[in-house]
PDB file of N, CA and C in Angstrom:
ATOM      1  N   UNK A   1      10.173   1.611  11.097  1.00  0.00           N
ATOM      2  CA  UNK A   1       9.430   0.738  11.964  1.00  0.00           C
ATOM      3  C   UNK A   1       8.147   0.321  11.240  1.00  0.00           C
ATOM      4  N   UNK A   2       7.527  -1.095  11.531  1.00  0.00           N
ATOM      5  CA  UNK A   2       6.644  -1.662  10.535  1.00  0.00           C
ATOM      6  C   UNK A   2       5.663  -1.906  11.699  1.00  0.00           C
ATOM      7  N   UNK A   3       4.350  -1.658  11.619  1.00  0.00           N
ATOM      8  CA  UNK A   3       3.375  -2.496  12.702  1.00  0.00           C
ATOM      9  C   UNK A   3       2.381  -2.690  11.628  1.00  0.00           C
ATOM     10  N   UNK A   4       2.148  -3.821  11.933  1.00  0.00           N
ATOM     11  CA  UNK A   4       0.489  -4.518  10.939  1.00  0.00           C
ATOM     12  C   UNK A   4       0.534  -5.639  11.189  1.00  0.00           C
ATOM     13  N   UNK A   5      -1.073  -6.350  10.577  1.00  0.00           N
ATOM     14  CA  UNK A   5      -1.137  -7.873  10.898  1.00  0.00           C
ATOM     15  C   UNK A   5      -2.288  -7.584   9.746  1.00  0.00           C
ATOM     16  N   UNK A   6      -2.870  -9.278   9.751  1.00  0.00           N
ATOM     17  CA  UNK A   6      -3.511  -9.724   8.826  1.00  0.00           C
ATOM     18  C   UNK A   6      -4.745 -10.714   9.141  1.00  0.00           C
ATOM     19  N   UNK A   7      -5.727 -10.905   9.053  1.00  0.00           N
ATOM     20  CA  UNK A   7      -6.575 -11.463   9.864  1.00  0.00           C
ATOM     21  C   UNK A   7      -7.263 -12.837   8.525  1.00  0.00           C
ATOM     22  N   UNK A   8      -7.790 -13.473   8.658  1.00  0.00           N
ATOM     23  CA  UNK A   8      -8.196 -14.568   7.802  1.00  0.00           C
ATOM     24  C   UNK A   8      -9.378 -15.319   8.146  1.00  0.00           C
ATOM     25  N   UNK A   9     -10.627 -14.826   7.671  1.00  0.00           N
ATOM     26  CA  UNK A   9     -11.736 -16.029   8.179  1.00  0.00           C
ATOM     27  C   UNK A   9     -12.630 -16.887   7.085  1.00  0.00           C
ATOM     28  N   UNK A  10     -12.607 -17.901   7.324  1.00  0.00           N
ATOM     29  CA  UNK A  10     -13.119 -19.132   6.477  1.00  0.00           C
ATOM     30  C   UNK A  10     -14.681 -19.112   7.113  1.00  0.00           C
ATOM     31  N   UNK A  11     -15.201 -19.267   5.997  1.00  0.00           N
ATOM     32  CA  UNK A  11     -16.623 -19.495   6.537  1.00  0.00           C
ATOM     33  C   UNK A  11     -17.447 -20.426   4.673  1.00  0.00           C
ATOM     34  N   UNK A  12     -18.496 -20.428   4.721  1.00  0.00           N
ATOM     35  CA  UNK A  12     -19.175 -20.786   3.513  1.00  0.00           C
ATOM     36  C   UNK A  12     -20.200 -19.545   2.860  1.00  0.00           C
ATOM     37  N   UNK A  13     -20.285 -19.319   1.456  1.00  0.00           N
ATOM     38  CA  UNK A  13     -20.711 -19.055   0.629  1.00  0.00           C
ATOM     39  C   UNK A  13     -21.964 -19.814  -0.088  1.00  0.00           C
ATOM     40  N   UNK A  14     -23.112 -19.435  -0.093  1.00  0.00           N
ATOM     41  CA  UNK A  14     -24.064 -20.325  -0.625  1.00  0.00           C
ATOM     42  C   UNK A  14     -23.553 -22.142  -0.725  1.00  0.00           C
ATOM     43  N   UNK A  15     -23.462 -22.229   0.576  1.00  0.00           N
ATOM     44  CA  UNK A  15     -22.819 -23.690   0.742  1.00  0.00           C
ATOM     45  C   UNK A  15     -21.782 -24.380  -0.259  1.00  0.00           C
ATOM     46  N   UNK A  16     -20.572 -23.204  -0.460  1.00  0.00           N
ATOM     47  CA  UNK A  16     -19.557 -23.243  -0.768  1.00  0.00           C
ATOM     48  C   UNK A  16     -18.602 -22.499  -0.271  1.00  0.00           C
ATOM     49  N   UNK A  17     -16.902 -23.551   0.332  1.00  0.00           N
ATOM     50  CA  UNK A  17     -16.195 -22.572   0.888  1.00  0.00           C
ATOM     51  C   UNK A  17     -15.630 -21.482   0.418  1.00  0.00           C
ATOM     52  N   UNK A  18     -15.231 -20.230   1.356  1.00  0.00           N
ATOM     53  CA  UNK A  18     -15.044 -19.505   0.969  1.00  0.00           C
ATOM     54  C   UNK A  18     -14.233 -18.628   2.077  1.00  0.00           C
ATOM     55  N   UNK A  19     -13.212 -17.365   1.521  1.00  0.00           N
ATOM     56  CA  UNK A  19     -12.315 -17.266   2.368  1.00  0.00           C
ATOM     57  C   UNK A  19     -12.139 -15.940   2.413  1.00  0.00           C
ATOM     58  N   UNK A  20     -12.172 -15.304   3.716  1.00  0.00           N
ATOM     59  CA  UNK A  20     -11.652 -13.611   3.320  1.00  0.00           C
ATOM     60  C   UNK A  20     -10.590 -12.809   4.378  1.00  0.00           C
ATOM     61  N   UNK A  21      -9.828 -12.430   3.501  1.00  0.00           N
ATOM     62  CA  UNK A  21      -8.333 -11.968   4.127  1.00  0.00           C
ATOM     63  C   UNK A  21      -8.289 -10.163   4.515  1.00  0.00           C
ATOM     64  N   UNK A  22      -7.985  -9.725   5.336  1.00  0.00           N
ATOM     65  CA  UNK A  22      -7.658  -8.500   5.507  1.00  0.00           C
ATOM     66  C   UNK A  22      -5.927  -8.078   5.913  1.00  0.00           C
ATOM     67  N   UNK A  23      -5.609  -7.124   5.230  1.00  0.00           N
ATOM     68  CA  UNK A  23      -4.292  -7.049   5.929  1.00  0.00           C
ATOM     69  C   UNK A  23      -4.317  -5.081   6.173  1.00  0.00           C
ATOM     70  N   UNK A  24      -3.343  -4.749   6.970  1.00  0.00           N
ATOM     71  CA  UNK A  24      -3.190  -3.554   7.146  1.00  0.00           C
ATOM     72  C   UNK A  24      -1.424  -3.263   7.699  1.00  0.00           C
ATOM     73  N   UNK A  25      -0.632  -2.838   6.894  1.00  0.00           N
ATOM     74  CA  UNK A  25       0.393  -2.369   7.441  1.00  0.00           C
ATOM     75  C   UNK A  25       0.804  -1.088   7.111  1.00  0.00           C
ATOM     76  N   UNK A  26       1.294  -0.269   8.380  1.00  0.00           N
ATOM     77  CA  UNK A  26       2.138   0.914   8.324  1.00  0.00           C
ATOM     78  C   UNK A  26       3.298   1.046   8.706  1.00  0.00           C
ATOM     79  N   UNK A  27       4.201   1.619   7.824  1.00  0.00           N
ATOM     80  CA  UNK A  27       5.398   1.561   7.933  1.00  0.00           C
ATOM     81  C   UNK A  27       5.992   3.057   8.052  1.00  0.00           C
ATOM     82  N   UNK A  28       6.858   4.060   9.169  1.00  0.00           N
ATOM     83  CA  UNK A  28       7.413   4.980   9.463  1.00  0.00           C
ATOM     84  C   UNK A  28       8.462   4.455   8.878  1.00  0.00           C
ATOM     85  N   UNK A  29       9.563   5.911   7.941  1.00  0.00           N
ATOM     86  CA  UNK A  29      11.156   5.440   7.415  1.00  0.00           C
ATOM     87  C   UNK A  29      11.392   6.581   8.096  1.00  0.00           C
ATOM     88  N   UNK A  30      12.676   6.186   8.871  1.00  0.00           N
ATOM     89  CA  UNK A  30      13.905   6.954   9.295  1.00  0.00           C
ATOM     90  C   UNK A  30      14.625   7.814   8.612  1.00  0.00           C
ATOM     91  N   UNK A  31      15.204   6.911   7.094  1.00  0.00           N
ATOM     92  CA  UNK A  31      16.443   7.667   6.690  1.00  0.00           C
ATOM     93  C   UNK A  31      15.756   7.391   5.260  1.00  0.00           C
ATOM     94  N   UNK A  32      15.400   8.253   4.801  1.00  0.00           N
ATOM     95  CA  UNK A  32      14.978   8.127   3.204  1.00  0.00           C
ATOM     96  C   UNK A  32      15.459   8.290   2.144  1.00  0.00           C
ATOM     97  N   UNK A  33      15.826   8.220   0.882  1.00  0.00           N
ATOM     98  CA  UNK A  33      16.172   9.082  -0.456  1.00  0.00           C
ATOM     99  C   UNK A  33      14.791   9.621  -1.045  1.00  0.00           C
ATOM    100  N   UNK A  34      14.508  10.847  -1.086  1.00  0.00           N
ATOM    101  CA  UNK A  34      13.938  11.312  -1.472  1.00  0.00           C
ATOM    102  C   UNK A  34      14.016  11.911  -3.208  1.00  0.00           C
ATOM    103  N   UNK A  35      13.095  11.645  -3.827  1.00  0.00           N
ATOM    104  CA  UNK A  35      12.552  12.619  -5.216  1.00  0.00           C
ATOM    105  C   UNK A  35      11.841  13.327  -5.117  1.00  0.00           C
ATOM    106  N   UNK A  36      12.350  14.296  -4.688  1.00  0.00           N
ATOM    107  CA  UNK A  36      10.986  15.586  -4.780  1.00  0.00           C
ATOM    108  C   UNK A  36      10.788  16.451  -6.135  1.00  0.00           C
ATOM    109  N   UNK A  37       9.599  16.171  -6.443  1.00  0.00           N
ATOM    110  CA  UNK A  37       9.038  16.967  -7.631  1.00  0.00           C
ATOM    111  C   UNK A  37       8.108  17.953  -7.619  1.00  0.00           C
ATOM    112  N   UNK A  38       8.077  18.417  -6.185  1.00  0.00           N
ATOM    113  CA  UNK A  38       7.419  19.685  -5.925  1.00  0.00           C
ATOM    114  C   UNK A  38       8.007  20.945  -5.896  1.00  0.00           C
ATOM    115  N   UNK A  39       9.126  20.743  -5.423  1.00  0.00           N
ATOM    116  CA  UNK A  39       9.550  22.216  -4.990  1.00  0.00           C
ATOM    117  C   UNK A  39      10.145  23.227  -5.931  1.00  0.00           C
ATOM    118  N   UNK A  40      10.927  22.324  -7.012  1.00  0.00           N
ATOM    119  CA  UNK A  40      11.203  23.104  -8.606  1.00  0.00           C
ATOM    120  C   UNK A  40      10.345  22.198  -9.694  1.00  0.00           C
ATOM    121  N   UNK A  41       9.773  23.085 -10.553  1.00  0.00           N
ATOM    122  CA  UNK A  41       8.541  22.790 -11.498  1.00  0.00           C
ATOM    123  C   UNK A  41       9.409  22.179 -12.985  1.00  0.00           C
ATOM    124  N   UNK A  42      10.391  22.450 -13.201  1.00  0.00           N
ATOM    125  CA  UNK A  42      11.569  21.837 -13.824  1.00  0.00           C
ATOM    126  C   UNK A  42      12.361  20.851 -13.902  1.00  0.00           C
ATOM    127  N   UNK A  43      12.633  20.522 -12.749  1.00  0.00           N
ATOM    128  CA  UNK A  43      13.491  19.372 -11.979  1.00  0.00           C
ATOM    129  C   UNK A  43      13.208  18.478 -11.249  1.00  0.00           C
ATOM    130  N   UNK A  44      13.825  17.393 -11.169  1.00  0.00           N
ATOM    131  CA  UNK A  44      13.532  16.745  -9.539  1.00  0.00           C
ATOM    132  C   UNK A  44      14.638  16.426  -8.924  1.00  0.00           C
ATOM    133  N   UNK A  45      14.112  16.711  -7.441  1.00  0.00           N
ATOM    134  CA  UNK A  45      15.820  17.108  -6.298  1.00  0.00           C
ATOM    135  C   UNK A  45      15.789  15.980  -5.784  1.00  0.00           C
ATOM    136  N   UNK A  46      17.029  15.307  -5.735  1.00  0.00           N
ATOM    137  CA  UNK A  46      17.264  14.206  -4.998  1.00  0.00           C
ATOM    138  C   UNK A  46      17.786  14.064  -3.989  1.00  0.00           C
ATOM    139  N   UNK A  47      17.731  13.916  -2.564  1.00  0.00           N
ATOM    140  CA  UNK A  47      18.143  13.977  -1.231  1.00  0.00           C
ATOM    141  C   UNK A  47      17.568  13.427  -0.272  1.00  0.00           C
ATOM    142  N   UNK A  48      18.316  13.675   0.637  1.00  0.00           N
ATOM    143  CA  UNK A  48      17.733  12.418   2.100  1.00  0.00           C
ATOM    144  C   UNK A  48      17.019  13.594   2.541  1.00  0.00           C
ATOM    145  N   UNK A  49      15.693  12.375   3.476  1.00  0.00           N
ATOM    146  CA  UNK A  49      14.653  12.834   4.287  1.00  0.00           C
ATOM    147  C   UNK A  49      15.515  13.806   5.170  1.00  0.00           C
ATOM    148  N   UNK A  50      14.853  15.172   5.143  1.00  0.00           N
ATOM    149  CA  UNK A  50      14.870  16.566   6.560  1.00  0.00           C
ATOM    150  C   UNK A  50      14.783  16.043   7.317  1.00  0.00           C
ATOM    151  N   UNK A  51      15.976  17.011   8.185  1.00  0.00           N
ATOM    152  CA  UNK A  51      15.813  16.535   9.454  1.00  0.00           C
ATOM    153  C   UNK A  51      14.372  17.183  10.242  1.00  0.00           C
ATOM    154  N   UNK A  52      13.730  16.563  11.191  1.00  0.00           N
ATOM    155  CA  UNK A  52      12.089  16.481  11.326  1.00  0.00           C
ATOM    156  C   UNK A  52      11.056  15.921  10.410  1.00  0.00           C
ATOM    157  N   UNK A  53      11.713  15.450   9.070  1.00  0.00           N
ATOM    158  CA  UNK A  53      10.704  15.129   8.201  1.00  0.00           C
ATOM    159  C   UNK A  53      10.092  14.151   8.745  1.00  0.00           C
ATOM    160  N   UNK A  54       9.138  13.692   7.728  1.00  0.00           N
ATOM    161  CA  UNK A  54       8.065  12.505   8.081  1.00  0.00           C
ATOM    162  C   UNK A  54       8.059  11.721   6.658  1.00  0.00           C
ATOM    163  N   UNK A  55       8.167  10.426   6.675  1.00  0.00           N
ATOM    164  CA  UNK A  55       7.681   9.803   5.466  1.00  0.00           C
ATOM    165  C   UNK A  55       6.778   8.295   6.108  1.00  0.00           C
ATOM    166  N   UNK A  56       5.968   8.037   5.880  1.00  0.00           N
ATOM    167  CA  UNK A  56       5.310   6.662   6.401  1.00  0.00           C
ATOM    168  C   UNK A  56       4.408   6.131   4.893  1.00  0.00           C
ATOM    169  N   UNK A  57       4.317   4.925   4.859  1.00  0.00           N
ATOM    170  CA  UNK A  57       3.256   4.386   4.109  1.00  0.00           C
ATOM    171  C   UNK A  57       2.599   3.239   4.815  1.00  0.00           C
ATOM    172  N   UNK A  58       1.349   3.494   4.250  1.00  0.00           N
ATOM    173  CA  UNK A  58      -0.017   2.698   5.032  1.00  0.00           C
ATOM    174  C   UNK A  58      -0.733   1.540   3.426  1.00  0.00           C
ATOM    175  N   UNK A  59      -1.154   0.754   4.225  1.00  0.00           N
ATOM    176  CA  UNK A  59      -1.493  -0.089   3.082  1.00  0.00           C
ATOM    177  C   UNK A  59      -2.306  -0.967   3.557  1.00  0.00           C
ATOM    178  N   UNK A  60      -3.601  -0.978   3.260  1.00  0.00           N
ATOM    179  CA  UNK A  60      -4.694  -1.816   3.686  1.00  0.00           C
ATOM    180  C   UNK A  60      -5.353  -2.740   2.156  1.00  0.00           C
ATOM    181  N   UNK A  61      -5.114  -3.653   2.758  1.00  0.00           N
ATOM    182  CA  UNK A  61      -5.996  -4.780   1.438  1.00  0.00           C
ATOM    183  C   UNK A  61      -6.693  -5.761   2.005  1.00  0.00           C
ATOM    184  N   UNK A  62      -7.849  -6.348   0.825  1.00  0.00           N
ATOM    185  CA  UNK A  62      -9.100  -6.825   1.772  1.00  0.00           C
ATOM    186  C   UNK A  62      -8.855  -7.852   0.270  1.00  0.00           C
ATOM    187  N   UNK A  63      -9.652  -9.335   0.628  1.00  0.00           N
ATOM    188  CA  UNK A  63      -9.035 -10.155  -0.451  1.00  0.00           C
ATOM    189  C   UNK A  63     -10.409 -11.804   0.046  1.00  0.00           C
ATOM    190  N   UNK A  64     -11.013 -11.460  -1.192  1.00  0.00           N
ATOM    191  CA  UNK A  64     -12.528 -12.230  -0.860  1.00  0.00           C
ATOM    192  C   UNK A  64     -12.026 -13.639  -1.947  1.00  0.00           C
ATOM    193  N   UNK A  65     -11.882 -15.384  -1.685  1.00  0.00           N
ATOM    194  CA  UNK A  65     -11.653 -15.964  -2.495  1.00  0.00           C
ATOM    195  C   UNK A  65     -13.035 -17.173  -2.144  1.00  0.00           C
ATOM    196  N   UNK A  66     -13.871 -17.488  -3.323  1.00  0.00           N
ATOM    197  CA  UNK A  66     -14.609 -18.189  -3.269  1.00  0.00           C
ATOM    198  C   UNK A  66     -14.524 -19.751  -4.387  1.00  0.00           C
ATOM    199  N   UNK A  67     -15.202 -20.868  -3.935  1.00  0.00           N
ATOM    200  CA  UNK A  67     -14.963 -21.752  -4.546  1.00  0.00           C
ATOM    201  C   UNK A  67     -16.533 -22.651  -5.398  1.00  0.00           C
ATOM    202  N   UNK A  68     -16.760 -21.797  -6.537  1.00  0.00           N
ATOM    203  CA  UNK A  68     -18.083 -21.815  -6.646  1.00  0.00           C
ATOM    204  C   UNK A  68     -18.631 -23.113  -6.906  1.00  0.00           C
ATOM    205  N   UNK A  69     -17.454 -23.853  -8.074  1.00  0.00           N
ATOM    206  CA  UNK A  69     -17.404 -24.711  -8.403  1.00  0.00           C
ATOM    207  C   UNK A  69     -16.170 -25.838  -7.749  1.00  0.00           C
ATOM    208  N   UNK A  70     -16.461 -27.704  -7.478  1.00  0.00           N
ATOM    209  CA  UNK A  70     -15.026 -28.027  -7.134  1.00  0.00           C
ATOM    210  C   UNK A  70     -13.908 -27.633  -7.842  1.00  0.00           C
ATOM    211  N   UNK A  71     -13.099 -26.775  -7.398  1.00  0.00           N
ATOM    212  CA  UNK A  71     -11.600 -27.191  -8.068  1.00  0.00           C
ATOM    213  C   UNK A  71     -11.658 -25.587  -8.933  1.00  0.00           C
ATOM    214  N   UNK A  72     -11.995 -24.757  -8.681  1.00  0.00           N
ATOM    215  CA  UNK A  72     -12.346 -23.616  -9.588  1.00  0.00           C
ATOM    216  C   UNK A  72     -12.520 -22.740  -8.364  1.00  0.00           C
ATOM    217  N   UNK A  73     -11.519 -22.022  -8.443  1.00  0.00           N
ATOM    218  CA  UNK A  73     -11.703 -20.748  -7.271  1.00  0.00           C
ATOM    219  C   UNK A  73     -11.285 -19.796  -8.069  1.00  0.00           C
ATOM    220  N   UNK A  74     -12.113 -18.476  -7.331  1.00  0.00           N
ATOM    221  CA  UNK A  74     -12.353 -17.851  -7.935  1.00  0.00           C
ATOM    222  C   UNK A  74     -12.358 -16.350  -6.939  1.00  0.00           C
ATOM    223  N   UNK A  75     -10.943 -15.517  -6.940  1.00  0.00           N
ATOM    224  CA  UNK A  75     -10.149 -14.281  -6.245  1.00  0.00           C
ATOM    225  C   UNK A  75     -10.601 -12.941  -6.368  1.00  0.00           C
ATOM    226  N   UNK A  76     -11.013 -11.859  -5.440  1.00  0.00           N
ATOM    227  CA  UNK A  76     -11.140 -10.794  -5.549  1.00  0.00           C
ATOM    228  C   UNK A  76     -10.256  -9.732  -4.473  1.00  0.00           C
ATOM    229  N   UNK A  77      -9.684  -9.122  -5.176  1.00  0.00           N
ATOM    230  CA  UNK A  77      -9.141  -8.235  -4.084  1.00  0.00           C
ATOM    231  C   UNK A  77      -9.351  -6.842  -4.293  1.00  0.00           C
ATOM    232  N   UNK A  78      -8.742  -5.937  -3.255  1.00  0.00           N
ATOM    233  CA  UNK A  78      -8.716  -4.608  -3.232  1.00  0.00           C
ATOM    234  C   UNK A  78      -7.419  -3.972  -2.629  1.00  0.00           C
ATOM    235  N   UNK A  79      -6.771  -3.101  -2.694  1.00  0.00           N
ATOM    236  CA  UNK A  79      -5.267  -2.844  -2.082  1.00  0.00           C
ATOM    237  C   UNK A  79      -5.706  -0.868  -2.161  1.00  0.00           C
ATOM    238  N   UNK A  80      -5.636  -0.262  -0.981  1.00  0.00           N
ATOM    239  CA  UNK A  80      -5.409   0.807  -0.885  1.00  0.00           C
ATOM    240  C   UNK A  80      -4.000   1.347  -0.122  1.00  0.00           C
ATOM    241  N   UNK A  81      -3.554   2.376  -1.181  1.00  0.00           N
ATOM    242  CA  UNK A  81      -2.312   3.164  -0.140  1.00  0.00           C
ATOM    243  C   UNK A  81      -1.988   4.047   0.003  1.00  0.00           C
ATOM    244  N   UNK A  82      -1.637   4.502   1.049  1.00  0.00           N
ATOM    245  CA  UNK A  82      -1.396   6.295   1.378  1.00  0.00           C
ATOM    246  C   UNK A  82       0.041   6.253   1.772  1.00  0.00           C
ATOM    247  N   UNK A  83       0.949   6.957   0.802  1.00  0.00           N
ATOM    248  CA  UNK A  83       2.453   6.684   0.813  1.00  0.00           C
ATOM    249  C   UNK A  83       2.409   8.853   0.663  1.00  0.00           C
ATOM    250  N   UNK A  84       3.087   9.085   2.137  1.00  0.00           N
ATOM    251  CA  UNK A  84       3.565  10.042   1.899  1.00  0.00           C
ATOM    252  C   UNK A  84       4.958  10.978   2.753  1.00  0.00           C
ATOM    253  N   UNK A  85       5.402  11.960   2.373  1.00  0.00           N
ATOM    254  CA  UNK A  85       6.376  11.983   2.469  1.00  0.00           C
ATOM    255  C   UNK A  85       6.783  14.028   2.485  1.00  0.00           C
ATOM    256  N   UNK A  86       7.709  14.400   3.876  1.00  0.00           N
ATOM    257  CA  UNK A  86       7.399  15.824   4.088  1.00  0.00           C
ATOM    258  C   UNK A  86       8.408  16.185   2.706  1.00  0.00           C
ATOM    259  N   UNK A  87       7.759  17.571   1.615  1.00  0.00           N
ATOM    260  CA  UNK A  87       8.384  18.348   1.000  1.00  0.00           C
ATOM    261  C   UNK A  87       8.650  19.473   1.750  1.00  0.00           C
ATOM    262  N   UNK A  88       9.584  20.249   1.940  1.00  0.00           N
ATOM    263  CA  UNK A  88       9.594  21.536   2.291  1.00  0.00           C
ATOM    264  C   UNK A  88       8.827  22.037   3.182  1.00  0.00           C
ATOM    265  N   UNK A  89       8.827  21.227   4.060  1.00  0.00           N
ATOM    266  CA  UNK A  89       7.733  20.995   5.532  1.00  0.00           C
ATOM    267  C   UNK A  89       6.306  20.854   5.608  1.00  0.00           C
ATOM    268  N   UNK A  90       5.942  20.573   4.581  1.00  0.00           N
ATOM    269  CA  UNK A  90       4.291  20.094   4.105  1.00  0.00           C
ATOM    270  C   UNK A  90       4.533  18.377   4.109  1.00  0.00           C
ATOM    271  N   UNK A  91       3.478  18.169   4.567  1.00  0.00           N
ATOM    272  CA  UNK A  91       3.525  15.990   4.214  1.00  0.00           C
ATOM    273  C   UNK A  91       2.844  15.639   3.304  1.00  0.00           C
ATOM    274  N   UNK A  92       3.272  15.571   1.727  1.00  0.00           N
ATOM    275  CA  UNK A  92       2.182  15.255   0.864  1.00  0.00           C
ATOM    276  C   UNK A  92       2.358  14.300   0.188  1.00  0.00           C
ATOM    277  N   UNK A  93       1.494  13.695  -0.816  1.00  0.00           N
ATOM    278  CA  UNK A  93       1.621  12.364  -1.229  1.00  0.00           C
ATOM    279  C   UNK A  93       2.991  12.406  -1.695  1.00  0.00           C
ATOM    280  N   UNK A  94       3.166  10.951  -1.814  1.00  0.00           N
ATOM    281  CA  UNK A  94       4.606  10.561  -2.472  1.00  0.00           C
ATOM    282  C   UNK A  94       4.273  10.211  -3.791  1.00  0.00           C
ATOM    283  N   UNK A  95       4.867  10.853  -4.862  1.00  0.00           N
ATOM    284  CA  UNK A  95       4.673  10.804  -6.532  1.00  0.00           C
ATOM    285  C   UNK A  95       5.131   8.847  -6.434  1.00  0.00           C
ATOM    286  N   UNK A  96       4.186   8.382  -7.164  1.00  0.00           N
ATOM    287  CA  UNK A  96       4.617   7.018  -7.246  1.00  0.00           C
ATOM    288  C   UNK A  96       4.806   6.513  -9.037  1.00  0.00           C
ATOM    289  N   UNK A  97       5.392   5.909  -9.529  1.00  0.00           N
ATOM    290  CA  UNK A  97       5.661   5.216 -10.797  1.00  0.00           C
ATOM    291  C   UNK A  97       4.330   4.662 -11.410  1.00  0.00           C
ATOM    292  N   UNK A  98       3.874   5.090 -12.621  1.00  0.00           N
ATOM    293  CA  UNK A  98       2.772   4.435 -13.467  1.00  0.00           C
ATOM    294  C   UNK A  98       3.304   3.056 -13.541  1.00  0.00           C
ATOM    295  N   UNK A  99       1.663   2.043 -13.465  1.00  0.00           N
ATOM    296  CA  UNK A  99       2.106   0.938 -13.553  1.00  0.00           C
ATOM    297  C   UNK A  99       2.140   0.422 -15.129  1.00  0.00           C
ATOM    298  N   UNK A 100       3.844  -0.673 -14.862  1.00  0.00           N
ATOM    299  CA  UNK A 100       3.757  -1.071 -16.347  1.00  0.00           C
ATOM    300  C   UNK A 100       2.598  -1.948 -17.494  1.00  0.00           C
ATOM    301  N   UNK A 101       1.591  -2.271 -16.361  1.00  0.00           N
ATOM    302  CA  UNK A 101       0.920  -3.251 -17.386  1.00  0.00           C
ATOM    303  C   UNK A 101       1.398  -4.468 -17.081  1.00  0.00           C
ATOM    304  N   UNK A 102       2.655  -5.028 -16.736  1.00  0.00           N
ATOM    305  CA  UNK A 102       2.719  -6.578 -16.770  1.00  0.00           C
ATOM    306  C   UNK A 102       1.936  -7.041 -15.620  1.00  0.00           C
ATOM    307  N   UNK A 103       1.981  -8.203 -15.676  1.00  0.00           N
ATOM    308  CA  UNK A 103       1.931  -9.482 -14.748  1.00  0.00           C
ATOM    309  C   UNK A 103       3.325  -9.798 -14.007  1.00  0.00           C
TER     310      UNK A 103
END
């Protein structure tokens, strides 16, 4: 199940427009595949979410775009997330993939 929204307000910047976005979604999963790399220090176990488990991820981003010059805008953002997921009846972060570097 997914609930979030996103809000958007335009206003001016030293009498230039300018625009700022918020979003926030959380998402509960039902039926998961899990990688757990906690429970053996050797391995990682692959299996569906326990029954009672919990896995949800939350994700809030805030996103400031200004137009200092005509025709020249100019983007800032921020993205936070809390992705986690029950091991062995603890709820702890979910190990996520280093990012590659691309675009």
């Amino acid at each position: 199940m997914e609930r979030g929204g996103s809000a958007t307000q335009y206003f001016t910047l030293l009498s230039r427009p300018a625009t700022f976005v918020v979003d926030y979604y959380h998402t509960e999963f039902d039926n998961q595949v899990v990688a757990d790399m906690y429970s053996e220090s050797r391995y990682v176990i692959i299996g569906n979410l326990a029954p009672g488990g919990r896995s949800f991820a939350r994700s809030l981003q805030g996103e400031l775009q200004v137009e200092p010059l005509k025709g020249l805008q100019v983007k800032g953002a921020y993205k936070y997330l809390d992705v986690r997921t029950t091991y062995e009846g603890s709820l702890l972060p979910k190990p996520s993939p280093p990012p590659t570097g691309r675009l």
